[in-house]
PDB file of N, CA and C in Angstrom:
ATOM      1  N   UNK A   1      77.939 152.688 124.289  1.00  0.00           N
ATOM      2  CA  UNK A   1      78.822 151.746 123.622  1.00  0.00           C
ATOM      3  C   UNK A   1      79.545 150.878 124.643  1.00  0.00           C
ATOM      4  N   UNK A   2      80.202 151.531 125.932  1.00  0.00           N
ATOM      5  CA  UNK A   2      80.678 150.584 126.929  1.00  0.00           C
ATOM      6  C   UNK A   2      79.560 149.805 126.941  1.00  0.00           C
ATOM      7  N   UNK A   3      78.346 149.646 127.693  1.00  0.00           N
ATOM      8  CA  UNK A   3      77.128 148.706 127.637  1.00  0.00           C
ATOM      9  C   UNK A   3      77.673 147.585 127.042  1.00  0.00           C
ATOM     10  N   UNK A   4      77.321 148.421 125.669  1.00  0.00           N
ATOM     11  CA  UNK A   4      77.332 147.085 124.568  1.00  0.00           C
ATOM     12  C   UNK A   4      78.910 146.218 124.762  1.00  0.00           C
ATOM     13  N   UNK A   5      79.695 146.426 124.619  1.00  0.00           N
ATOM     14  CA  UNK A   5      81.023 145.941 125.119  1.00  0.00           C
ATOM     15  C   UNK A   5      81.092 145.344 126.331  1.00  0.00           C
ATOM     16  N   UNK A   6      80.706 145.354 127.164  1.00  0.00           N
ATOM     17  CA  UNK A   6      80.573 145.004 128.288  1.00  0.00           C
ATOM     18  C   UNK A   6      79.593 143.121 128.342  1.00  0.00           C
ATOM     19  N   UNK A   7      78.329 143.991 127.802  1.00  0.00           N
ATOM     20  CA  UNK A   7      77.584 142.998 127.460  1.00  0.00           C
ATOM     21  C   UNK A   7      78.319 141.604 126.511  1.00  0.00           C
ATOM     22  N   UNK A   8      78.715 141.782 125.370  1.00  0.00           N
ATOM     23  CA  UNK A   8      79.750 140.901 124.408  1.00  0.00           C
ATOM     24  C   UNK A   8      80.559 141.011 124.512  1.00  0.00           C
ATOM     25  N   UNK A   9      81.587 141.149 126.043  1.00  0.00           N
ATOM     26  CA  UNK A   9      82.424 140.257 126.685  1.00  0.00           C
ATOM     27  C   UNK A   9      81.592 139.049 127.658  1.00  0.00           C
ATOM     28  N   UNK A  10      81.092 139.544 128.014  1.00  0.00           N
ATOM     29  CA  UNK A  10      80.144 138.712 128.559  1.00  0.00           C
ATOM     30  C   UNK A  10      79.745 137.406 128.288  1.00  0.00           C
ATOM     31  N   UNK A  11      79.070 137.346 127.082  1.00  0.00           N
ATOM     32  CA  UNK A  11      78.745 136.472 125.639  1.00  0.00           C
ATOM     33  C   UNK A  11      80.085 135.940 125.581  1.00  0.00           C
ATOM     34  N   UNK A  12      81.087 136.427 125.094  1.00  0.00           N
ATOM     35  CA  UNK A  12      82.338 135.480 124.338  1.00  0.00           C
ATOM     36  C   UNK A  12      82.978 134.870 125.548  1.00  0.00           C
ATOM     37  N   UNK A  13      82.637 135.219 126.940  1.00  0.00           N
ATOM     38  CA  UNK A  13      83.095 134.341 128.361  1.00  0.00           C
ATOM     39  C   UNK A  13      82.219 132.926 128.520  1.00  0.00           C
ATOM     40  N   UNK A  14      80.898 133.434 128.794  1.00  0.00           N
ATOM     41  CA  UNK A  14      79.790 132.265 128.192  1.00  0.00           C
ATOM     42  C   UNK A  14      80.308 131.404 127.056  1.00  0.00           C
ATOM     43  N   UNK A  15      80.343 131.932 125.940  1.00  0.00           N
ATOM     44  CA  UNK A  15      80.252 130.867 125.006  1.00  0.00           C
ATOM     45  C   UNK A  15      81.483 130.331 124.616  1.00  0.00           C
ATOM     46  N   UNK A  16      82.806 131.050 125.258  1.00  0.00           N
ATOM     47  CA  UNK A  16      84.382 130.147 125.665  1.00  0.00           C
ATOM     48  C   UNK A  16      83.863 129.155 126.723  1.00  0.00           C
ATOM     49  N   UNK A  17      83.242 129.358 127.825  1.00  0.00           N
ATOM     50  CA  UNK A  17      83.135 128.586 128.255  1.00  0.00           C
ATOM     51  C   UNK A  17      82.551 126.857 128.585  1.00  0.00           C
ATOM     52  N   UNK A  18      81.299 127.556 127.159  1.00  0.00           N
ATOM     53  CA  UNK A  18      80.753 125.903 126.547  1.00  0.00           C
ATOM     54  C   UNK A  18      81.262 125.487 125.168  1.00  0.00           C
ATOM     55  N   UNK A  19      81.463 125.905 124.533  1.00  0.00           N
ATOM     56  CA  UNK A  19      82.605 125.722 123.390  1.00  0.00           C
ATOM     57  C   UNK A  19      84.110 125.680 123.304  1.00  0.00           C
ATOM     58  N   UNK A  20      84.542 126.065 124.018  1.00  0.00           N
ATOM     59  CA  UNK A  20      86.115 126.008 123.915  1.00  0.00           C
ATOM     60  C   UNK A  20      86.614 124.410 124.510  1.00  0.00           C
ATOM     61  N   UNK A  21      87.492 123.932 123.851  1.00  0.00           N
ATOM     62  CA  UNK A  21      88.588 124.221 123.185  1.00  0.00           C
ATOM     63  C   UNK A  21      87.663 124.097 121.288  1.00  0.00           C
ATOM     64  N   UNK A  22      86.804 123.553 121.216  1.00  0.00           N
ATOM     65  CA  UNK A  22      86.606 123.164 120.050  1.00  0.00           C
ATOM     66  C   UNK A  22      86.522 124.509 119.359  1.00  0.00           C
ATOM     67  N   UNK A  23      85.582 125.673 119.724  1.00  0.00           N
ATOM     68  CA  UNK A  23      85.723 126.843 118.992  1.00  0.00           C
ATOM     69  C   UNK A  23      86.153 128.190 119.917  1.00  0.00           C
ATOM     70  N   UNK A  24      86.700 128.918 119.919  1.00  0.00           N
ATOM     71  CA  UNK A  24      87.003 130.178 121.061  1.00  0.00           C
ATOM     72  C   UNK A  24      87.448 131.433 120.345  1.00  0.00           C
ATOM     73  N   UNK A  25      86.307 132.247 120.816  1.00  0.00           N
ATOM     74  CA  UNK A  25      85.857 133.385 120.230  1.00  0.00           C
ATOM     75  C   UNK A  25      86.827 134.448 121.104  1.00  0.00           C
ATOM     76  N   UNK A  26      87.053 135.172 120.303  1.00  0.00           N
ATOM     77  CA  UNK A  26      87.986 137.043 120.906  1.00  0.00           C
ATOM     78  C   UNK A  26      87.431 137.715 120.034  1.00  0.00           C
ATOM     79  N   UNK A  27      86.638 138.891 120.871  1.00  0.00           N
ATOM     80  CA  UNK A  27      86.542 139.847 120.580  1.00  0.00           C
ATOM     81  C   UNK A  27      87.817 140.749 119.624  1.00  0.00           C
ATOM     82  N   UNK A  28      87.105 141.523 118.369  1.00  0.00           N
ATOM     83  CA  UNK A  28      88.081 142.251 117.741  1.00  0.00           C
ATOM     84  C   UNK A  28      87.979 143.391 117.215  1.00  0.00           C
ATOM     85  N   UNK A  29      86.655 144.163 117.046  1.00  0.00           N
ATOM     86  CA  UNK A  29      86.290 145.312 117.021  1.00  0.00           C
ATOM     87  C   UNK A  29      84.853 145.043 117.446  1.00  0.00           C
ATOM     88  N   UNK A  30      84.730 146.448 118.057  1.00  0.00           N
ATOM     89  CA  UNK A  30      83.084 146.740 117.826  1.00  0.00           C
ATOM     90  C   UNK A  30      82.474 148.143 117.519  1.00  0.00           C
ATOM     91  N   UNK A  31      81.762 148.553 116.861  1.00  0.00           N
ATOM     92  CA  UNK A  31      81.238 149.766 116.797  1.00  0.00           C
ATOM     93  C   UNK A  31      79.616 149.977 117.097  1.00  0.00           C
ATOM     94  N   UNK A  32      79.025 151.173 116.768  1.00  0.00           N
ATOM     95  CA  UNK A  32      77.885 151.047 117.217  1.00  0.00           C
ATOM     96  C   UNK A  32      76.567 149.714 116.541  1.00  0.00           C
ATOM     97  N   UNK A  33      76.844 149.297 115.589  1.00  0.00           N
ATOM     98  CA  UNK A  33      76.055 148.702 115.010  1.00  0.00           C
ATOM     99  C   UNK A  33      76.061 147.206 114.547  1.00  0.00           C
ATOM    100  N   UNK A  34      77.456 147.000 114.895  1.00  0.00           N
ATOM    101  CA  UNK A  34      78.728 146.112 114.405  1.00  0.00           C
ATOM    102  C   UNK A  34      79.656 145.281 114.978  1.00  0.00           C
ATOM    103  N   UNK A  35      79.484 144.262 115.753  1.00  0.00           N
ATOM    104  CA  UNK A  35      80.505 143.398 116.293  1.00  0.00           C
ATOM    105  C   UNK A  35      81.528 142.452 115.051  1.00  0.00           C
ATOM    106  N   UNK A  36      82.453 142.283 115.779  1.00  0.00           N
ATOM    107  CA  UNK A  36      83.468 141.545 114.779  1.00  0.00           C
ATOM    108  C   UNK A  36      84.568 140.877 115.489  1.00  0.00           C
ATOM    109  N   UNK A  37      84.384 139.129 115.706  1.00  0.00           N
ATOM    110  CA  UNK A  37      84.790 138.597 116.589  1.00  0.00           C
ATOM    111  C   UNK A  37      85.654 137.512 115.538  1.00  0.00           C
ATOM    112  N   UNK A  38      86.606 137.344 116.170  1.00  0.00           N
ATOM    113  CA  UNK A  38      87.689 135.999 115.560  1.00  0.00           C
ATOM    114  C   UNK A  38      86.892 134.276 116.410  1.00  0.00           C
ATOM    115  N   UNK A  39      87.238 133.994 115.611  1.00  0.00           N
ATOM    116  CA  UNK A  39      86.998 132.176 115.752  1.00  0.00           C
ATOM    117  C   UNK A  39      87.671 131.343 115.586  1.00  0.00           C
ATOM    118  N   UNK A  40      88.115 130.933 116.505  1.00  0.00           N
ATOM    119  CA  UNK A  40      89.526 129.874 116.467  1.00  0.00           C
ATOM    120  C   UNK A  40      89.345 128.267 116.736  1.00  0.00           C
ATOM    121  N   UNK A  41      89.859 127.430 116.387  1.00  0.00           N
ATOM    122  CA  UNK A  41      89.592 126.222 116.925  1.00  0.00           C
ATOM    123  C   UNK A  41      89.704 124.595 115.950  1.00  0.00           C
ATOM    124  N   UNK A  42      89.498 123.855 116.336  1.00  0.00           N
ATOM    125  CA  UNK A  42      89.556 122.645 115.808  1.00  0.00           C
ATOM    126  C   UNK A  42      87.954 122.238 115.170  1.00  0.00           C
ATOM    127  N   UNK A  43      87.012 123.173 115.850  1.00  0.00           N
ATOM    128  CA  UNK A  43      85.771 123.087 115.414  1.00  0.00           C
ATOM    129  C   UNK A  43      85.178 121.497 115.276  1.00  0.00           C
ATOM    130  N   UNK A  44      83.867 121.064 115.452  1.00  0.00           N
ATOM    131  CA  UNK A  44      83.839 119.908 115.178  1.00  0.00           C
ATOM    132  C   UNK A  44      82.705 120.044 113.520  1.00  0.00           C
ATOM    133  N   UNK A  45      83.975 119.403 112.656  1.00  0.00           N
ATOM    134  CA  UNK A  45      82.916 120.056 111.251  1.00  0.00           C
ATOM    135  C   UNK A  45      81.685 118.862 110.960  1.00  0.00           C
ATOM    136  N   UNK A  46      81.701 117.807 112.046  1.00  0.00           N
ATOM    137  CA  UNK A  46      80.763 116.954 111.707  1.00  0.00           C
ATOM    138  C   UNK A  46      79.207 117.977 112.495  1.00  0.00           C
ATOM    139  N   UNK A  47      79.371 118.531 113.535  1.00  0.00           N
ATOM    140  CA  UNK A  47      78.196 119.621 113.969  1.00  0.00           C
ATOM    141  C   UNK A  47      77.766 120.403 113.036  1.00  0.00           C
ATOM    142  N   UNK A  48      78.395 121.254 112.306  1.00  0.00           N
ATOM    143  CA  UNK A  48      78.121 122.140 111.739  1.00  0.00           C
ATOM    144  C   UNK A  48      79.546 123.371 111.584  1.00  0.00           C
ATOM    145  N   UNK A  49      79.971 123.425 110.662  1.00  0.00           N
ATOM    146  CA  UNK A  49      81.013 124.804 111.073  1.00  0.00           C
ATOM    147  C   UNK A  49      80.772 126.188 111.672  1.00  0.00           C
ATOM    148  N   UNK A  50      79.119 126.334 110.807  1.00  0.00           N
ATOM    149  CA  UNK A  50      78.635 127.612 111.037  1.00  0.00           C
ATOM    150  C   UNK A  50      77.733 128.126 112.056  1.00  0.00           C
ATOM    151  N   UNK A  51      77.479 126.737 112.940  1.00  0.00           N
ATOM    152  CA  UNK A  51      76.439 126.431 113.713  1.00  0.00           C
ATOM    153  C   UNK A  51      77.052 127.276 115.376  1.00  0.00           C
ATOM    154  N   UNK A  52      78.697 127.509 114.837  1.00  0.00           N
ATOM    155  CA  UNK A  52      79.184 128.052 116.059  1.00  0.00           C
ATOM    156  C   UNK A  52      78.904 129.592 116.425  1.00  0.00           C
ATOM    157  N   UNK A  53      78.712 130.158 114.764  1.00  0.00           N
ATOM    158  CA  UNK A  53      78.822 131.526 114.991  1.00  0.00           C
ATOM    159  C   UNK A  53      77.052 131.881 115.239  1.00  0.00           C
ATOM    160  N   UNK A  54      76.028 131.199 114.719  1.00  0.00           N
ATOM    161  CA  UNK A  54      74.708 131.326 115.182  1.00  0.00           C
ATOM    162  C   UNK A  54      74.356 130.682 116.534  1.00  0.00           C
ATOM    163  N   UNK A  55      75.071 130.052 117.370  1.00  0.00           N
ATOM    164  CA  UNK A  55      74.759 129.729 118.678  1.00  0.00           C
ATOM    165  C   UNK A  55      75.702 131.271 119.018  1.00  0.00           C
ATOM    166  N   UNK A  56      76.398 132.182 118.857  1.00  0.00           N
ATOM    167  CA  UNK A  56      77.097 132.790 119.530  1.00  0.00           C
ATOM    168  C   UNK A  56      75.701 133.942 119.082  1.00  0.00           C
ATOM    169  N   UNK A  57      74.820 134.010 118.692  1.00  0.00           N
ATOM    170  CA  UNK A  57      73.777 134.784 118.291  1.00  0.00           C
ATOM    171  C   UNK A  57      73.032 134.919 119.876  1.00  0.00           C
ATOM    172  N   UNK A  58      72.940 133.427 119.893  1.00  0.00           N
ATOM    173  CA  UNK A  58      71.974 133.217 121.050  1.00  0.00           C
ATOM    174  C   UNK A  58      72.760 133.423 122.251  1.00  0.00           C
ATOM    175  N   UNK A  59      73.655 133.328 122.797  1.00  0.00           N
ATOM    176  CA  UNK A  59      74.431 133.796 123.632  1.00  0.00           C
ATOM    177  C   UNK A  59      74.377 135.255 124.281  1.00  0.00           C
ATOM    178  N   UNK A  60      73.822 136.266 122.664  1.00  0.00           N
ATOM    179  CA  UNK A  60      73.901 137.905 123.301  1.00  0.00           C
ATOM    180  C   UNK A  60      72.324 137.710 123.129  1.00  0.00           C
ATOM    181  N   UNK A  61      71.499 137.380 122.522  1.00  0.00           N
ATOM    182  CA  UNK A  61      70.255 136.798 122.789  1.00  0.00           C
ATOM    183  C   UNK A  61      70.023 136.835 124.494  1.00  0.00           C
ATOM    184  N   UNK A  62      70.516 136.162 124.916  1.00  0.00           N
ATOM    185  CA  UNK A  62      70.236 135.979 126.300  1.00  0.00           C
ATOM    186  C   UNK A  62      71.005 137.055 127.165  1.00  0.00           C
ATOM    187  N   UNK A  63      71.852 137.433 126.967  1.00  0.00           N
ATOM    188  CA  UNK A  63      71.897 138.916 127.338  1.00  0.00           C
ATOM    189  C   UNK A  63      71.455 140.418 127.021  1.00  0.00           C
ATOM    190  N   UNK A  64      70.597 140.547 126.363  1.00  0.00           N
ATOM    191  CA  UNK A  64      69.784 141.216 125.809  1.00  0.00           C
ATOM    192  C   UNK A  64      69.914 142.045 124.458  1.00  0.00           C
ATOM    193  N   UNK A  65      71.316 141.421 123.637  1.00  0.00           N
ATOM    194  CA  UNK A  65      71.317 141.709 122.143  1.00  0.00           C
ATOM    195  C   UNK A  65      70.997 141.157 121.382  1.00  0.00           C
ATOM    196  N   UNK A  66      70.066 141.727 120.634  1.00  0.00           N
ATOM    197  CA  UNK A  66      69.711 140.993 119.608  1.00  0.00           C
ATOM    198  C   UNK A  66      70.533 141.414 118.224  1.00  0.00           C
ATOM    199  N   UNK A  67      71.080 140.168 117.416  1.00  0.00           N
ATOM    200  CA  UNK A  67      72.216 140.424 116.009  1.00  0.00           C
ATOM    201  C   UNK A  67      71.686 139.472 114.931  1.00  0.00           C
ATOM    202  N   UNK A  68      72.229 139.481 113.937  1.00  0.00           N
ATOM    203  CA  UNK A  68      72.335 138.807 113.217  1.00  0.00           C
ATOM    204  C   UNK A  68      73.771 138.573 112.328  1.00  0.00           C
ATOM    205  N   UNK A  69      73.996 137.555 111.978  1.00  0.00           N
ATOM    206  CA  UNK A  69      75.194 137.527 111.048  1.00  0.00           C
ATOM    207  C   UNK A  69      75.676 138.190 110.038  1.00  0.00           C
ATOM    208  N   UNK A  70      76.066 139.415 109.690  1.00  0.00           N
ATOM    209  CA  UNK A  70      76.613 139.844 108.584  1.00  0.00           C
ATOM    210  C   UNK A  70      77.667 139.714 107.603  1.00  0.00           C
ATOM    211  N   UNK A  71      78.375 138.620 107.873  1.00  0.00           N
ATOM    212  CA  UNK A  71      79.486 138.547 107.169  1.00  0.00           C
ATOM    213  C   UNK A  71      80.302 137.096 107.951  1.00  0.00           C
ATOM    214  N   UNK A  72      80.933 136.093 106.936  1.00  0.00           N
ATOM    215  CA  UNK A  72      81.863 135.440 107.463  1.00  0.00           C
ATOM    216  C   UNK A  72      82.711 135.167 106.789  1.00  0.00           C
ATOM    217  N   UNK A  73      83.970 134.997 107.538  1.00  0.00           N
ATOM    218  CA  UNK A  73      85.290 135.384 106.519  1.00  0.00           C
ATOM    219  C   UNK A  73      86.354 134.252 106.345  1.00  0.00           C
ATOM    220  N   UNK A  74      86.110 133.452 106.035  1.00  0.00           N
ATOM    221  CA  UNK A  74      86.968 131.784 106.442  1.00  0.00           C
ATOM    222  C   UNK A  74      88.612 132.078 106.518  1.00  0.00           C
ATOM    223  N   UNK A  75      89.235 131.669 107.567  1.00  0.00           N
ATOM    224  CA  UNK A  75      90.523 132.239 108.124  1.00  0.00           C
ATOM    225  C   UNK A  75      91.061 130.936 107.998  1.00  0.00           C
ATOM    226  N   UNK A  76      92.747 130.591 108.438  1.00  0.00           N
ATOM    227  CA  UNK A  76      93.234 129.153 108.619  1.00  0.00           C
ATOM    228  C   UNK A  76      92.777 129.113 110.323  1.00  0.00           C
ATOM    229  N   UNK A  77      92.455 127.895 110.619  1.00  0.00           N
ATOM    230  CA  UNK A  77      91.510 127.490 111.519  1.00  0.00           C
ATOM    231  C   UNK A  77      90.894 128.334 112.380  1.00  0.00           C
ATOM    232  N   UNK A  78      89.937 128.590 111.275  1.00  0.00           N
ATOM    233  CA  UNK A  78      88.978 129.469 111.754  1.00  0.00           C
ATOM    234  C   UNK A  78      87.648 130.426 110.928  1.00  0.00           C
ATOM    235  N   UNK A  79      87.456 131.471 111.823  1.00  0.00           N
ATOM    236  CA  UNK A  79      86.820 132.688 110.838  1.00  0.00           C
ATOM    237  C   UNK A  79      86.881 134.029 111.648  1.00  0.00           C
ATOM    238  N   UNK A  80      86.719 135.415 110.776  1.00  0.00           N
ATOM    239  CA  UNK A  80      86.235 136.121 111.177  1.00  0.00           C
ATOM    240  C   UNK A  80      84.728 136.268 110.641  1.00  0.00           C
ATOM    241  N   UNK A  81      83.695 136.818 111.942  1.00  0.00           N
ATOM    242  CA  UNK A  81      82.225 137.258 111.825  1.00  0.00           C
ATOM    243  C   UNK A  81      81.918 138.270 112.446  1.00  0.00           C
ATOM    244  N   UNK A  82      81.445 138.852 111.589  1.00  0.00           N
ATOM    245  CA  UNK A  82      80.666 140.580 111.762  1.00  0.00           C
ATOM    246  C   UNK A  82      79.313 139.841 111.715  1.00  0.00           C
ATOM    247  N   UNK A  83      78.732 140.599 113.455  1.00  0.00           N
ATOM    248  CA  UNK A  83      77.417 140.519 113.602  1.00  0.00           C
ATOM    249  C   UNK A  83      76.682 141.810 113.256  1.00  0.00           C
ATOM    250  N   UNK A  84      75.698 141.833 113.062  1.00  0.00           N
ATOM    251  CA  UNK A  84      75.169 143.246 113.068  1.00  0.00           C
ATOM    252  C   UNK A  84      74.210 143.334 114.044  1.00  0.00           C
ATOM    253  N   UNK A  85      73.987 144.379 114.632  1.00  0.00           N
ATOM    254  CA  UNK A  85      73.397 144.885 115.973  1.00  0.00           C
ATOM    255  C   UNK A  85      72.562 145.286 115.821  1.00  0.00           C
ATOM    256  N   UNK A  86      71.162 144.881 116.737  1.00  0.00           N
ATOM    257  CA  UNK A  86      69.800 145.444 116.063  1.00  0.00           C
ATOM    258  C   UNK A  86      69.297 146.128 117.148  1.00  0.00           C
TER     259      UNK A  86
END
């Protein structure tokens, strides 16, 4: 489980770092199967809103997790998203 934590800090440093200020991700739980990250930002909604949390797919993609989206939770500027861990 450290691994995995380790790994998606990793990811949410990466993808603060090409997305932020517009979207910026914190980690907020994780369990074995289950990430669940906050999304903050001004977002640009002419891109896509949701386009932030599936580029953050590809992000652990390239670090060697593979997820998919399980859940998104529309917040005031923002969201929470539970990935699920494959």
């Amino acid at each position: 489980m450290k691994n995995l934590e380790e790994k998606v800090n990793k990811a949410v440093k990466e993808f603060n770092k090409y997305r932020s200020p517009e979207a910026v991700a914190k980690l907020n739980k994780i369990k074995r199967n289950e990430i669940e990250l906050k999304f903050t930002g001004g977002f640009c909604r002419s891109c896509g809103f949701y386009d932030y949390f599936e580029d953050f797919i590809i992000f652990l993609q390239e670090i060697g997790v593979k997820s998919s989206i399980k859940e998104i939770k529309e917040i005031e500027n923002g969201a929470i998203v539970k990935f699920s861990v494959k």
